[in-house]
N, C-alpha and C. Protein backbone atom coordinates (compact mmCIF):
# COMPACT_ATOMS: atom_id res chain seq x y z
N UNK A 1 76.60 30.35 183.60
CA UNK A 1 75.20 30.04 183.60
C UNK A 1 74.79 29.74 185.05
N UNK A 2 73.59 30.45 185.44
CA UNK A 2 72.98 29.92 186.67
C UNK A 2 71.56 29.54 187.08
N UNK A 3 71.44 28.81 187.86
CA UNK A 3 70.12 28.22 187.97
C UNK A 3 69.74 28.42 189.86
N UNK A 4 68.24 28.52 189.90
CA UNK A 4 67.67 29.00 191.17
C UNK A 4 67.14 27.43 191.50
N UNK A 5 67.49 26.33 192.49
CA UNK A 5 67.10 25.25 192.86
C UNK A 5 67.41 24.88 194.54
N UNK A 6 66.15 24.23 194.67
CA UNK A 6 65.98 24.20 196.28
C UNK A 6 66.03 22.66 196.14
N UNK A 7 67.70 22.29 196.88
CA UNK A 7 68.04 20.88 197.17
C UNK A 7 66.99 19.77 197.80
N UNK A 8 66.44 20.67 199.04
CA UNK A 8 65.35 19.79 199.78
C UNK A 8 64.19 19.25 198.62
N UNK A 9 63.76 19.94 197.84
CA UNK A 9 62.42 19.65 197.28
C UNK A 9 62.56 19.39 196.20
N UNK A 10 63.49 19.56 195.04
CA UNK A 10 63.99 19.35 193.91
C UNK A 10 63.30 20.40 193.12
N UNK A 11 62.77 21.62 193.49
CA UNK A 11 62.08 22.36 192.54
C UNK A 11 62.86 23.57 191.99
N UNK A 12 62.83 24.18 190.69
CA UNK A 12 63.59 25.03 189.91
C UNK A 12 62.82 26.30 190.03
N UNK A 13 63.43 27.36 189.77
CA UNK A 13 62.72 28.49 189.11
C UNK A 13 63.42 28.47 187.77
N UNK A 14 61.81 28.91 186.67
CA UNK A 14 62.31 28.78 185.49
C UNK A 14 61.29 30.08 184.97
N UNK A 15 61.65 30.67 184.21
CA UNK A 15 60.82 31.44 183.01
C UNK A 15 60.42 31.01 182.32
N UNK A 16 58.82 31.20 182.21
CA UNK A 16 58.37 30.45 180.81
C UNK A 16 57.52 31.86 180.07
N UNK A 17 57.52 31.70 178.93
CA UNK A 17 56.58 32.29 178.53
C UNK A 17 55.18 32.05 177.03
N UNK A 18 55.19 31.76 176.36
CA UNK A 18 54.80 31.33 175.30
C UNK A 18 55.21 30.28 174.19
N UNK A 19 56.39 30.76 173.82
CA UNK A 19 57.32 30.00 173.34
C UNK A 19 58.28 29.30 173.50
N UNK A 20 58.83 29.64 175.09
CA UNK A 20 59.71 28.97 175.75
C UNK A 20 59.79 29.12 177.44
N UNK A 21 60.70 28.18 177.68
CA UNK A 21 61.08 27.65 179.15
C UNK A 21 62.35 27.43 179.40
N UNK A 22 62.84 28.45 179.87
CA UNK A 22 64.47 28.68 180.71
C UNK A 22 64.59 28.53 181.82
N UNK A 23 65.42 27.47 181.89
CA UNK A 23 66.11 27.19 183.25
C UNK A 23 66.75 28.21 184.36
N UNK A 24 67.71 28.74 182.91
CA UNK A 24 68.97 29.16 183.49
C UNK A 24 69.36 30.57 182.85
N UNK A 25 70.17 31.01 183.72
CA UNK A 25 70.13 32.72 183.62
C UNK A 25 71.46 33.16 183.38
N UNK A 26 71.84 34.02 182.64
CA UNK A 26 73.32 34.49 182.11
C UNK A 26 74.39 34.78 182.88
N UNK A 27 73.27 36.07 184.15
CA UNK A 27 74.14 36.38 184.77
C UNK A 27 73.72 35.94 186.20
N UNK A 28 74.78 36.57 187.97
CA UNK A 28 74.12 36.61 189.03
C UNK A 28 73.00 36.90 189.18
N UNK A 29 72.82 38.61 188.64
CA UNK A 29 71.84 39.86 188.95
C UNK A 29 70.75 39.78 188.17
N UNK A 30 70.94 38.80 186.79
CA UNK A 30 69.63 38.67 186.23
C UNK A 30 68.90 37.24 187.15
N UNK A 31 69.59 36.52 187.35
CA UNK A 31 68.81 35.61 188.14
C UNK A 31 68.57 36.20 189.56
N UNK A 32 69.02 37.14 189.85
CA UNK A 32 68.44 37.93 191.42
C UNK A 32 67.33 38.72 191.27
N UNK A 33 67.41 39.41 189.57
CA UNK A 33 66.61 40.28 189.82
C UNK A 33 64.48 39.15 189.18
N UNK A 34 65.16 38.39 188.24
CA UNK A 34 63.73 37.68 188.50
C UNK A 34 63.39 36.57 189.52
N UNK A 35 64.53 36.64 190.41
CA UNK A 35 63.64 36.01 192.10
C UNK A 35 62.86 36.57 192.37
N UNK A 36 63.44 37.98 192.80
CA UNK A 36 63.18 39.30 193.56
C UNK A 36 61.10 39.37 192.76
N UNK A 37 61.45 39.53 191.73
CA UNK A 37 60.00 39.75 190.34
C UNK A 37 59.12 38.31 190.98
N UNK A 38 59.40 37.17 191.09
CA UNK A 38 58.78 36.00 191.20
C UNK A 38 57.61 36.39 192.29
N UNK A 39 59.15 36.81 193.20
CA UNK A 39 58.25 36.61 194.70
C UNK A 39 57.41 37.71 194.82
N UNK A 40 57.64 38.62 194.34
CA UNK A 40 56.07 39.61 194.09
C UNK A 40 55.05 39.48 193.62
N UNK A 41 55.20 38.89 192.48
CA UNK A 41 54.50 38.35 191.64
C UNK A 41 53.30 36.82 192.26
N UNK A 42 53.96 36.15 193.05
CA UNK A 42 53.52 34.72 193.92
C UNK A 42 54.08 34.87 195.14
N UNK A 43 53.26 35.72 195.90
CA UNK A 43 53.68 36.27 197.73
C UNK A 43 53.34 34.80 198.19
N UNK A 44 52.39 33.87 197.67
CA UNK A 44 51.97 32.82 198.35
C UNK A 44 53.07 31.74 198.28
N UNK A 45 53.80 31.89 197.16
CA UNK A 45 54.74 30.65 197.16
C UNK A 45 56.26 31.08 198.27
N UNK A 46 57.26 30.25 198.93
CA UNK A 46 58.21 30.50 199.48
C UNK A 46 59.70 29.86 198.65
N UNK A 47 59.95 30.94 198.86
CA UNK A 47 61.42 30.82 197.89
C UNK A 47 62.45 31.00 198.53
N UNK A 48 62.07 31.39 199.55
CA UNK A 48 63.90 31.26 200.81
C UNK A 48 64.19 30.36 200.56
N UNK A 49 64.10 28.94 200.32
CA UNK A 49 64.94 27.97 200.68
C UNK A 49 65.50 27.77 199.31
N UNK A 50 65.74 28.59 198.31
CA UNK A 50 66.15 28.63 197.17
C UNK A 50 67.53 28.73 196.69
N UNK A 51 68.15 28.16 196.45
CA UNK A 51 69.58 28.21 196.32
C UNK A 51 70.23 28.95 194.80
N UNK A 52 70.99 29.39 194.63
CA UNK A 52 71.80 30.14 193.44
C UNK A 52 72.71 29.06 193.14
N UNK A 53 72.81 28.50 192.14
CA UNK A 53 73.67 27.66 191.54
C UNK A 53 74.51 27.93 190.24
N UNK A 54 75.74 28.43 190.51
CA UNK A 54 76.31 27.93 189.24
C UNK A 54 76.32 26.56 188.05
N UNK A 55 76.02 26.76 186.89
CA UNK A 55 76.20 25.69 186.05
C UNK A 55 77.14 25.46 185.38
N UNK A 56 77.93 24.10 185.52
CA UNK A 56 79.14 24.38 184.17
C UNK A 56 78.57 22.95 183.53
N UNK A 57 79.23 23.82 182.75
CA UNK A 57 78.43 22.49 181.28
C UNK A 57 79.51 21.91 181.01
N UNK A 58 79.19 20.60 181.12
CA UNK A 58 80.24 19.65 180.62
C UNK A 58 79.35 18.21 179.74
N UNK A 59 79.77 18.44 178.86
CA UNK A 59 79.41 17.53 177.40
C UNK A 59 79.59 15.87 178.47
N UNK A 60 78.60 15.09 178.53
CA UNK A 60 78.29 13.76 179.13
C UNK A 60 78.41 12.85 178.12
N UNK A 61 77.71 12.97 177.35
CA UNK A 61 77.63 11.95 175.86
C UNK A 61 76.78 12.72 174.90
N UNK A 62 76.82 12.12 173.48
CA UNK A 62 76.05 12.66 172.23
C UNK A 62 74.91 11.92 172.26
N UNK A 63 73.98 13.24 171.84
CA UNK A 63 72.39 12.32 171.59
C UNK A 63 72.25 10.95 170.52
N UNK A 64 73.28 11.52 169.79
CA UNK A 64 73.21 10.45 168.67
C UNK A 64 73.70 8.96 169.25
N UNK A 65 74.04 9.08 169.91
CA UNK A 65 74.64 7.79 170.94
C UNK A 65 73.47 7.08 171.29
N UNK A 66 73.02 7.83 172.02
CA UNK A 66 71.76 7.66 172.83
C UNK A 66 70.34 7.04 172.34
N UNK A 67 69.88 7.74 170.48
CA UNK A 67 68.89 7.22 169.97
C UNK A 67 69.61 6.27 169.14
N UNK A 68 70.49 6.06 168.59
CA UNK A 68 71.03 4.49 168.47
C UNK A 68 71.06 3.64 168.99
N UNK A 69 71.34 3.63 170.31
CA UNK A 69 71.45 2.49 171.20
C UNK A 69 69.77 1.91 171.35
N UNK A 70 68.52 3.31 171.31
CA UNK A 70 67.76 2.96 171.83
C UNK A 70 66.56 2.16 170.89
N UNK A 71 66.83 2.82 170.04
CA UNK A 71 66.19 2.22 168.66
C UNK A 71 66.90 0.83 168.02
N UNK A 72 68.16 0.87 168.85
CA UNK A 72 68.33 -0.80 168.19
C UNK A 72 68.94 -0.83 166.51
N UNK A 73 69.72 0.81 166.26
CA UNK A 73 70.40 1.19 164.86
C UNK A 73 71.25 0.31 164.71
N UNK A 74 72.22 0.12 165.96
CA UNK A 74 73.40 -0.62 165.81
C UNK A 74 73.24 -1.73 165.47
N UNK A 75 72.14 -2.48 165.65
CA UNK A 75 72.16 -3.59 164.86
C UNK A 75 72.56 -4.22 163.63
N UNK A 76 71.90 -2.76 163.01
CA UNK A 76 71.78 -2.58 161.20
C UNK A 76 73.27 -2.32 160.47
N UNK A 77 74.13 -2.00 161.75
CA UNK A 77 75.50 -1.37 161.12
C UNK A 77 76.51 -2.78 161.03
């Protein structure tokens, strides 16, 4: 998985379209080839300083963790 993000500014390129909003892209060449589409598309915006990032996914914690703790479930248990 890869993602287009510029360290300095914290900003992403993402696809959106109607129904959804993607981060992240399958391959190299599909995330090269909708840079390449972006910046035609928005000559006004600058995307050199755009970086190619690999993603590896690594499991942090479960959501279910997370709205328990926050809602105050554990109490009840």
């Amino acid at each position: 998985m890869y993602c287009w993000f510029n360290p300095d500014s914290g900003d992403a390129v993402y696809r959106a379209d109607s129904a959804d909003t993607d981060l992240f892209f399958s391959s190299v060449g599909d995330a090269e080839r909708f840079l390449k589409q972006q910046a035609v598309q928005d000559a006004e915006k600058d995307y050199t300083k755009m970086c190619l990032y690999e993603v590896n996914v690594q499991r942090v914690e479960y959501a279910i963790t997370v709205l328990m703790d926050q809602s105050g479930i554990d109490d009840f248990q």
